[in-house]
N, C-alpha and C. Protein backbone atom coordinates (compact mmCIF):
# COMPACT_ATOMS: atom_id res chain seq x y z
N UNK A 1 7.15 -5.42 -12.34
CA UNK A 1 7.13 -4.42 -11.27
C UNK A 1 7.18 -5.07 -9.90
N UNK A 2 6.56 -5.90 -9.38
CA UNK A 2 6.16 -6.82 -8.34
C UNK A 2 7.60 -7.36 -7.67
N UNK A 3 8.45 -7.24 -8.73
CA UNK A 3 9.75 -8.57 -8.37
C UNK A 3 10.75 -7.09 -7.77
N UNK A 4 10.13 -5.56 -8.11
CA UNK A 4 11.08 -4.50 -8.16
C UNK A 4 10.60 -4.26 -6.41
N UNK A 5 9.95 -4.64 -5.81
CA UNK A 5 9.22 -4.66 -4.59
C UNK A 5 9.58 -5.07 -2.90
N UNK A 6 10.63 -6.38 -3.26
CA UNK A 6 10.62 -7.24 -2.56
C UNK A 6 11.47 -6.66 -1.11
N UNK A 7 12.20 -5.65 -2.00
CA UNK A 7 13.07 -5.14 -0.79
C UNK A 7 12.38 -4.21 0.15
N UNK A 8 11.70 -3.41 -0.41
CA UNK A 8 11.18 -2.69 0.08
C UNK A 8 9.74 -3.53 1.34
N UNK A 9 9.04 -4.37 1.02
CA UNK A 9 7.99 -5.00 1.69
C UNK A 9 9.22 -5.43 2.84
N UNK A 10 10.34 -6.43 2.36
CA UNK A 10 10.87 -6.88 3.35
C UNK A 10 11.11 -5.95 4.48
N UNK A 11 11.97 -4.83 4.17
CA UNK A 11 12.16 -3.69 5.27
C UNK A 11 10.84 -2.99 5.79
N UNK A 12 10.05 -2.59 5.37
CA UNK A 12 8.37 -2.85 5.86
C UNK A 12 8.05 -3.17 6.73
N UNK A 13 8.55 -5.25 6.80
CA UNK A 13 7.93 -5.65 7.47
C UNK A 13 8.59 -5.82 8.67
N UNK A 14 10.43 -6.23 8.52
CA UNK A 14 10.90 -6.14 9.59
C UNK A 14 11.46 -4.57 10.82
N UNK A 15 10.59 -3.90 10.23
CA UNK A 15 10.30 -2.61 11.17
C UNK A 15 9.23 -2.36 11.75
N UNK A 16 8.46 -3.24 11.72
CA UNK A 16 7.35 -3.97 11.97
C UNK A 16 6.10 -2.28 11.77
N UNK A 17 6.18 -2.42 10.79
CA UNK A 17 4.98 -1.16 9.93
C UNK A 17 3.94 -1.76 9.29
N UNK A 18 2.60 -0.96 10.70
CA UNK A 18 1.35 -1.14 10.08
C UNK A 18 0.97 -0.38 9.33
N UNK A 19 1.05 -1.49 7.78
CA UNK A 19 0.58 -0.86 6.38
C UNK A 19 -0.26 -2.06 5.59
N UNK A 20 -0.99 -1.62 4.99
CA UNK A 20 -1.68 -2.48 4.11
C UNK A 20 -1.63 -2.08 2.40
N UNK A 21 -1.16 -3.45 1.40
CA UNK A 21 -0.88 -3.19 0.24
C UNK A 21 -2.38 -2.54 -0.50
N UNK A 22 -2.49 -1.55 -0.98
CA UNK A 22 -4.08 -1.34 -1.60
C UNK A 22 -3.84 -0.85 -3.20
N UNK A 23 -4.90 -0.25 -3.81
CA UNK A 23 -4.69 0.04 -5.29
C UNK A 23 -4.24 -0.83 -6.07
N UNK A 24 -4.17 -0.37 -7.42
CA UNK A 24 -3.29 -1.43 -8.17
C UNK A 24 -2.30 -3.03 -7.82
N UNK A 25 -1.38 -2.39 -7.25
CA UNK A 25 -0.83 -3.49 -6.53
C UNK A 25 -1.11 -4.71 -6.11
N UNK A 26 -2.38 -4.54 -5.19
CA UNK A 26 -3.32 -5.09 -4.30
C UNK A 26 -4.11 -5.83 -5.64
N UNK A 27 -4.86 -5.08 -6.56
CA UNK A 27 -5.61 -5.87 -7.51
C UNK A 27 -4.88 -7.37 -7.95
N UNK A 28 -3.63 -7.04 -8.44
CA UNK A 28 -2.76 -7.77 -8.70
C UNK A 28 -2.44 -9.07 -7.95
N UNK A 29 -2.46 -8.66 -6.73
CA UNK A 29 -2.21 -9.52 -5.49
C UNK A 29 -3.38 -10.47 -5.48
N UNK A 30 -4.62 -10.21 -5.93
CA UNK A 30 -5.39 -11.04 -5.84
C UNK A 30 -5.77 -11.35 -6.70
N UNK A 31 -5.24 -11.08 -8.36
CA UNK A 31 -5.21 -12.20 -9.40
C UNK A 31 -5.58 -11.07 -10.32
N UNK A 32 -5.73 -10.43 -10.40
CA UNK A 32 -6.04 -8.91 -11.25
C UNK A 32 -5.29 -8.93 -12.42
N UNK A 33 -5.13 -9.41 -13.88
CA UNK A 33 -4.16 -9.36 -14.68
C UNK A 33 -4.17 -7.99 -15.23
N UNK A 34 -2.95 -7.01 -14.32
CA UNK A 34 -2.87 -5.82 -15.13
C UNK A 34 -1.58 -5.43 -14.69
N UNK A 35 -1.60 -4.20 -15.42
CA UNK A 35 -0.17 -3.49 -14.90
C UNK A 35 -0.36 -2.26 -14.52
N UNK A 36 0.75 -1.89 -13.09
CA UNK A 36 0.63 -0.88 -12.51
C UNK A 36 2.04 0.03 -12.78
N UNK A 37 2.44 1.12 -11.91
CA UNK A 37 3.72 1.64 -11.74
C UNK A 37 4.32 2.23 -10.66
N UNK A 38 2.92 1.99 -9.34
CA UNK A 38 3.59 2.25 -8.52
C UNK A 38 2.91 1.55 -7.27
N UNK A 39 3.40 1.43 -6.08
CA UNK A 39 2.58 0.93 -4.93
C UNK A 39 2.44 1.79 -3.71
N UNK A 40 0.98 1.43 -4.20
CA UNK A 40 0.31 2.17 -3.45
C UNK A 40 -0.16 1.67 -1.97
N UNK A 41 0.03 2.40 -0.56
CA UNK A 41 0.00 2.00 0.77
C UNK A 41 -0.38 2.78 1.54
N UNK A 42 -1.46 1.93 2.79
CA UNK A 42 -2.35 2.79 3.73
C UNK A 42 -1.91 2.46 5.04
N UNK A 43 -1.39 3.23 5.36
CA UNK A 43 -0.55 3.32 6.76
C UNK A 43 -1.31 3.85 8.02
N UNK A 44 -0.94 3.26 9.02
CA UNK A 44 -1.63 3.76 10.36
C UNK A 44 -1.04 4.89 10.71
N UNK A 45 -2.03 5.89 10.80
CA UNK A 45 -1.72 6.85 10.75
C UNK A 45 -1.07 7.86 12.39
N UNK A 46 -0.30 7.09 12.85
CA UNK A 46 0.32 7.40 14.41
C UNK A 46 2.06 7.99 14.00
N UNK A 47 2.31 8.60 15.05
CA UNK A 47 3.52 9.03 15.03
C UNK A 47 4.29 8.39 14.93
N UNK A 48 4.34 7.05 15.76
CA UNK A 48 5.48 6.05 16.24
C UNK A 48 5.43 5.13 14.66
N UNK A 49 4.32 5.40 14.16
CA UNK A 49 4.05 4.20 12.78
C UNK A 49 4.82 5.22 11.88
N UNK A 50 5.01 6.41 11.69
CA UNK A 50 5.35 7.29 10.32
C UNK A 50 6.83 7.13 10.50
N UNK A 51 7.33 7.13 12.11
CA UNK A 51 8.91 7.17 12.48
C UNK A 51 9.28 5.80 11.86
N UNK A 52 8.56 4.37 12.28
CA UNK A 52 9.13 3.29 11.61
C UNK A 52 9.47 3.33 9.94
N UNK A 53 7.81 4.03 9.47
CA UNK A 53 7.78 3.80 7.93
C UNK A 53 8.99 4.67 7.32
N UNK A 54 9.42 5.47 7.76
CA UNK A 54 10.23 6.41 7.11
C UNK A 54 11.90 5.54 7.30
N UNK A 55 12.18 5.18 8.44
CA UNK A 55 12.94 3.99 8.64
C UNK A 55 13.47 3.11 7.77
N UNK A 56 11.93 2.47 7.66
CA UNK A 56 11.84 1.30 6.63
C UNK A 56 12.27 1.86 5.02
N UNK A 57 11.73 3.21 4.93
CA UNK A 57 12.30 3.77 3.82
C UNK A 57 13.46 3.75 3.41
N UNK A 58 13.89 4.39 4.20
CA UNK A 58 15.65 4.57 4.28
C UNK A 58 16.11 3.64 4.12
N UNK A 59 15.84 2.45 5.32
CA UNK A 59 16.56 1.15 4.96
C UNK A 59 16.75 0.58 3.26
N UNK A 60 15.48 0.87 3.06
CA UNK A 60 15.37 0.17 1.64
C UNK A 60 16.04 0.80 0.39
N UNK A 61 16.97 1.94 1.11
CA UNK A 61 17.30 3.26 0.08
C UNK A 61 16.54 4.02 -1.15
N UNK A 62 15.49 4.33 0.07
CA UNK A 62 14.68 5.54 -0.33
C UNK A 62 15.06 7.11 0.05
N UNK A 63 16.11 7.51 -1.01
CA UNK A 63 16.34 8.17 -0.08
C UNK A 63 15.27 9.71 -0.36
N UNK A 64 14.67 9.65 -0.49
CA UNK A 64 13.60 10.79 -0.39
C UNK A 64 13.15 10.63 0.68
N UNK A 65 12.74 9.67 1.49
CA UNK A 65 12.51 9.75 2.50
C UNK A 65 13.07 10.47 3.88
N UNK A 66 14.51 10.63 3.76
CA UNK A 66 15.02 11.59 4.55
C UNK A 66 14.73 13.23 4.47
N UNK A 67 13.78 13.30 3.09
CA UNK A 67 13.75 14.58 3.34
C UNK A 67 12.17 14.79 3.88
N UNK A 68 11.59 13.94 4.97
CA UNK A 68 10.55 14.45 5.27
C UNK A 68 10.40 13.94 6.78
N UNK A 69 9.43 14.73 7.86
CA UNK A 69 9.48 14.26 8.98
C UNK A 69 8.00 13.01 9.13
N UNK A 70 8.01 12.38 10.18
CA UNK A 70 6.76 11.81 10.76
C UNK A 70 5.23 12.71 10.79
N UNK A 71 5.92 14.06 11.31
CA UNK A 71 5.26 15.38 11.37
C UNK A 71 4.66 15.53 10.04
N UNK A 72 5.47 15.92 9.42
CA UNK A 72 5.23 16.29 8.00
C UNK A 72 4.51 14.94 6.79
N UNK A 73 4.75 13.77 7.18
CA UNK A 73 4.01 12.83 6.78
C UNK A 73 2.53 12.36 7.07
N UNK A 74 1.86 12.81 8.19
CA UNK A 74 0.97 12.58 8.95
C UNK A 74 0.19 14.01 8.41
N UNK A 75 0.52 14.75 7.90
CA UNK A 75 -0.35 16.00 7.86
C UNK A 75 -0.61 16.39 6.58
N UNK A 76 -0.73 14.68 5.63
CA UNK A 76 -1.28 15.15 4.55
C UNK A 76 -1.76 13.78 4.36
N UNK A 77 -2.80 13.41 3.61
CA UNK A 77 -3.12 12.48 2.66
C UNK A 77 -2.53 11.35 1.87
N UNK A 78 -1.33 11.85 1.50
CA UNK A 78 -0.50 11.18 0.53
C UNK A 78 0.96 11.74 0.32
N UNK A 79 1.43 11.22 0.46
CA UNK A 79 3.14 11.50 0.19
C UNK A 79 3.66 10.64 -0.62
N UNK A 80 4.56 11.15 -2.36
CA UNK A 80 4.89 10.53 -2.70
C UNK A 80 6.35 10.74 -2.39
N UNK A 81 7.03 8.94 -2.66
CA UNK A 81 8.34 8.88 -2.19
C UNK A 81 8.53 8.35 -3.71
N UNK A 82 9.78 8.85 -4.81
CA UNK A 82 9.97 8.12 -5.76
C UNK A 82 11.71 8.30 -5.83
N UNK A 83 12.22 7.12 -6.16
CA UNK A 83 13.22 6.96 -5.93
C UNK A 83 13.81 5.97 -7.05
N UNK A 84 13.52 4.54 -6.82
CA UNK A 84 13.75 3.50 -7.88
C UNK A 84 12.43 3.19 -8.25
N UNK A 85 11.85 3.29 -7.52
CA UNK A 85 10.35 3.15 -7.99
C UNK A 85 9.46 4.05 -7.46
N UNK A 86 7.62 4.02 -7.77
CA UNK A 86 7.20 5.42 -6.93
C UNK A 86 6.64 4.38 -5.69
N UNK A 87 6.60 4.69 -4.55
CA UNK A 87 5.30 4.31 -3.17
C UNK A 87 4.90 5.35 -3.23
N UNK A 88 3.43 5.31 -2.98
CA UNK A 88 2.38 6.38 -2.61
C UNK A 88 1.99 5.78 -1.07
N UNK A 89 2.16 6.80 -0.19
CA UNK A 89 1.86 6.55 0.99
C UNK A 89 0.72 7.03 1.58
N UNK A 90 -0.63 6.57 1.92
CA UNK A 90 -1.44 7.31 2.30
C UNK A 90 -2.00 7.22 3.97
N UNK A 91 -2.13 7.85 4.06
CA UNK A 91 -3.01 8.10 5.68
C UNK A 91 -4.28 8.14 5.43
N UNK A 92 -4.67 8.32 4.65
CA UNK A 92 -6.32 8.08 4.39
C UNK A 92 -6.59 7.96 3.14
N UNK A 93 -7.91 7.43 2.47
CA UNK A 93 -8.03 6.70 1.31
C UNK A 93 -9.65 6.67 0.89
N UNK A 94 -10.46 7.51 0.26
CA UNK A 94 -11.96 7.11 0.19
C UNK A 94 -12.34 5.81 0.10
N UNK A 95 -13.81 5.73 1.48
CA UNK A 95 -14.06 4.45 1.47
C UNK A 95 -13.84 3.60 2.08
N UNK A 96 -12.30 4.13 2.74
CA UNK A 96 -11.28 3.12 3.65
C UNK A 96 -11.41 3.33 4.95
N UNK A 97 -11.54 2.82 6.33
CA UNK A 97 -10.29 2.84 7.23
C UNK A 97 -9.75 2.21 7.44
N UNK A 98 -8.36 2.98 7.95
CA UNK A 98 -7.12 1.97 8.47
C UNK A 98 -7.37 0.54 9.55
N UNK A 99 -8.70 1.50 10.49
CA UNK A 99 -8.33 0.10 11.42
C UNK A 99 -9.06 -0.98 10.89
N UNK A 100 -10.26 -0.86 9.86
CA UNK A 100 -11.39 -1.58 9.21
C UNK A 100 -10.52 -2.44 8.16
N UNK A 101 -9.09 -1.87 7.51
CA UNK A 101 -8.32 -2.69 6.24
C UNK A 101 -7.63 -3.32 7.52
N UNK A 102 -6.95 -2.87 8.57
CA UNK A 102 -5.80 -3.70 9.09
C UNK A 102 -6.70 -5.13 9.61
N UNK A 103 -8.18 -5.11 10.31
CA UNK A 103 -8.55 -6.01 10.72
C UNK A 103 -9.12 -7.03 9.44
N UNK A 104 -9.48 -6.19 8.48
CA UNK A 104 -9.99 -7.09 7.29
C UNK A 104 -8.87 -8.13 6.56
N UNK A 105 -7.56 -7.61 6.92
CA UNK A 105 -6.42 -7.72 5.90
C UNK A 105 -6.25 -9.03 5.34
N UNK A 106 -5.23 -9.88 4.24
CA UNK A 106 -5.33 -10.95 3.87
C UNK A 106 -3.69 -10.60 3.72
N UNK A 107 -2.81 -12.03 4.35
CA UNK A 107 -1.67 -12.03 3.90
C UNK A 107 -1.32 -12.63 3.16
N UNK A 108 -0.68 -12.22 1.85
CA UNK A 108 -0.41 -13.08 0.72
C UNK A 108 1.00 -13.31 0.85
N UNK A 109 1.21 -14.45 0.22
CA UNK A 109 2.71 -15.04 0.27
C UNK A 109 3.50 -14.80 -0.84
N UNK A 110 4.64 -13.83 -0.37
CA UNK A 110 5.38 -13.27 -1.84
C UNK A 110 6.76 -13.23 -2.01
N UNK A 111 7.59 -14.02 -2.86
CA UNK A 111 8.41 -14.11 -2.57
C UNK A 111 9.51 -14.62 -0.89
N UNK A 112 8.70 -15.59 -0.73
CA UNK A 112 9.24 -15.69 0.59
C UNK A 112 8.87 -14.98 1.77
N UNK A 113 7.90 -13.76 1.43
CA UNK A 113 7.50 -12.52 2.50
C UNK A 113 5.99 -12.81 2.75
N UNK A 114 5.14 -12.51 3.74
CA UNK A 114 4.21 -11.94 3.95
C UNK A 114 3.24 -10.43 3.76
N UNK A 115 2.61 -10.27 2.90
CA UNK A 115 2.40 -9.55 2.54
C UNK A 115 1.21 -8.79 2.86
N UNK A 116 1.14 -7.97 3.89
CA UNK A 116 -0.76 -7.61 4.47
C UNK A 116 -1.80 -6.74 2.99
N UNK A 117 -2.30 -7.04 2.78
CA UNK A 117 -2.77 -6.46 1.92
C UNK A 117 -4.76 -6.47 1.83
N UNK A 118 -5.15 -5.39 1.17
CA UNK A 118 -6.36 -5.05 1.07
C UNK A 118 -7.34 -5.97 1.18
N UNK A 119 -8.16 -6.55 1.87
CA UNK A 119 -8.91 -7.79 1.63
C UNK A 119 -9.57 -7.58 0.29
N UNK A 120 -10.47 -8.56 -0.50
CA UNK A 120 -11.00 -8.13 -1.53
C UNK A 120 -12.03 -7.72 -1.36
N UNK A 121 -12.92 -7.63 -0.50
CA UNK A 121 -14.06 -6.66 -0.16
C UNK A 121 -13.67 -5.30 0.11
N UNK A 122 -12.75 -5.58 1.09
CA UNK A 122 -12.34 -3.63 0.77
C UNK A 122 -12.05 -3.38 -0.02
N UNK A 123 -11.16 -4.27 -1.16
CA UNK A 123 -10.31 -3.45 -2.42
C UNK A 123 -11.67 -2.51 -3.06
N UNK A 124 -12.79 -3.75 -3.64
CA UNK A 124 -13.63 -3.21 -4.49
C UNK A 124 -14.38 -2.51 -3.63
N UNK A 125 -14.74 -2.09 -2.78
CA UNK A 125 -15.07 -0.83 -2.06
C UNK A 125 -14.80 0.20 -1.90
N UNK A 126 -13.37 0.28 -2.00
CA UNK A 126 -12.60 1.53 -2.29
C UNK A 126 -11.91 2.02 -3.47
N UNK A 127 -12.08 0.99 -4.10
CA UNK A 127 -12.10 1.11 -5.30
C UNK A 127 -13.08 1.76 -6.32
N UNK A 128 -14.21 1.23 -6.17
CA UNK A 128 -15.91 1.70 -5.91
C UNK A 128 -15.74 3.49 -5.82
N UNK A 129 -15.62 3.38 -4.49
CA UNK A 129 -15.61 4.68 -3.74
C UNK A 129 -14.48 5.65 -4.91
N UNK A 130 -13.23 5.04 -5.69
CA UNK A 130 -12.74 6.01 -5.97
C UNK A 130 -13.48 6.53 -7.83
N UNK A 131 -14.34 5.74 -8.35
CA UNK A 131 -14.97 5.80 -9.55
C UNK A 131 -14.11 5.90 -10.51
N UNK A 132 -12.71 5.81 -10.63
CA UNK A 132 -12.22 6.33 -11.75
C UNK A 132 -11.85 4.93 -12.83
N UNK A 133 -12.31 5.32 -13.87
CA UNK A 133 -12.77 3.64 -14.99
C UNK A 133 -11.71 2.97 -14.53
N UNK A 134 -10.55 3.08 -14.55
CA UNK A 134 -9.16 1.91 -13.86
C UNK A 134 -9.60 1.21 -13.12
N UNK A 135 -10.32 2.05 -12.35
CA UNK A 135 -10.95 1.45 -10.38
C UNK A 135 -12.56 0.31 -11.11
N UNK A 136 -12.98 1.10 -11.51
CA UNK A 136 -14.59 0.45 -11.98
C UNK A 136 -14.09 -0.93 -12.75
N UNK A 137 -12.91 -0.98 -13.52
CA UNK A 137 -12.70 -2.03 -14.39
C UNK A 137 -12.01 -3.26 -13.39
N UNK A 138 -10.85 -2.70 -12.47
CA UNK A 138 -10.16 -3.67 -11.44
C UNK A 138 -11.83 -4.54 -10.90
N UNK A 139 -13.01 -3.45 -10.19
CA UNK A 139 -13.67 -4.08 -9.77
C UNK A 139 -14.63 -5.08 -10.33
N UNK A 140 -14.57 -5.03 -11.67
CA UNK A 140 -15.27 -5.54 -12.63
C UNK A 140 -14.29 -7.11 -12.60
N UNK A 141 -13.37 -7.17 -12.66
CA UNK A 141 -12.32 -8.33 -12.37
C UNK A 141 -12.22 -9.11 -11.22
N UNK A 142 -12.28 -8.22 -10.28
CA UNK A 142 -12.52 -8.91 -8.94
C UNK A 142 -13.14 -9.60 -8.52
N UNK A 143 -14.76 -9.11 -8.67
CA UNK A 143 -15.70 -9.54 -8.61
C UNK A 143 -16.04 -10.87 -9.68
N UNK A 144 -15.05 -11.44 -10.53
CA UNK A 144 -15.23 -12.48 -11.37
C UNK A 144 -14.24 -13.33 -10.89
N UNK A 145 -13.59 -13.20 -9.83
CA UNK A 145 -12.94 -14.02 -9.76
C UNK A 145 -13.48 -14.85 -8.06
N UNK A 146 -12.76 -16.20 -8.39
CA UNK A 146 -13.24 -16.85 -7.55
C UNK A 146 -12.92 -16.79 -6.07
């Protein structure tokens, strides 16, 4: 799944979109041996940030993304975009904030890219926060690792 990714982070990043990798994904990112199916992302939740991300969408030929505004992205929770693969886009996240993950963040090196993603104290915090056994078990992993 990870290698199905690359395009998409790349256009991400050179639209310069504050997002941080979280959920599944993120477990992974920090050594988590599991499997996911989609990636999941916590976006700053501003106008000028939803106009890039949707951008970045497109670029990456998402094209579901054209069928939604900045407007219309910002005024919910979660938007899924599925296309070749699913992104879950969120504006908010139990447990989380945006500006608390963007300052916590850890960039991992992927494929040649930079990758901002969940620190591991937030992961298992919000992870925590979301209780569901997937989440309780990632944190059960996390927390064993070094």
């Amino acid at each position: 799944m990870l290698n199905r990714l690359r395009d998409a982070f790349a256009s991400l990043n050179s639209h310069g979109v504050r997002y941080v990798v979280i959920g599944g994904t993120a477990a992974i990112l920090h050594g988590v041996p599991r499997a996911t199916f989609d990636l999941d992302l916590l976006m700053e939740a501003t106008p000028e940030n939803a106009g890039r991300l949707l951008e970045a969408l497109i670029f990456a030929n998402f094209a579901t993304a054209t069928l939604i505004t900045p407007e219309e992205l910002l005024a919910h929770e979660i938007t899924v975009f599925k296309d070749r693969y699913r992104i879950d886009v969120q504006t908010a996240t139990p447990g989380l904030r945006f500006s608390d993950a963007w300052e916590h963040r850890r960039e991992i090196a992927f494929q040649g890219l930079l990758i901002p993603v969940l620190s591991k104290l937030d992961l298992i915090a919000s992870k925590k926060a979301s209780g569901r056994a997937i989440d309780l078990e990632d944190v059960r992993l996390l927390e064993g690792l070094e």
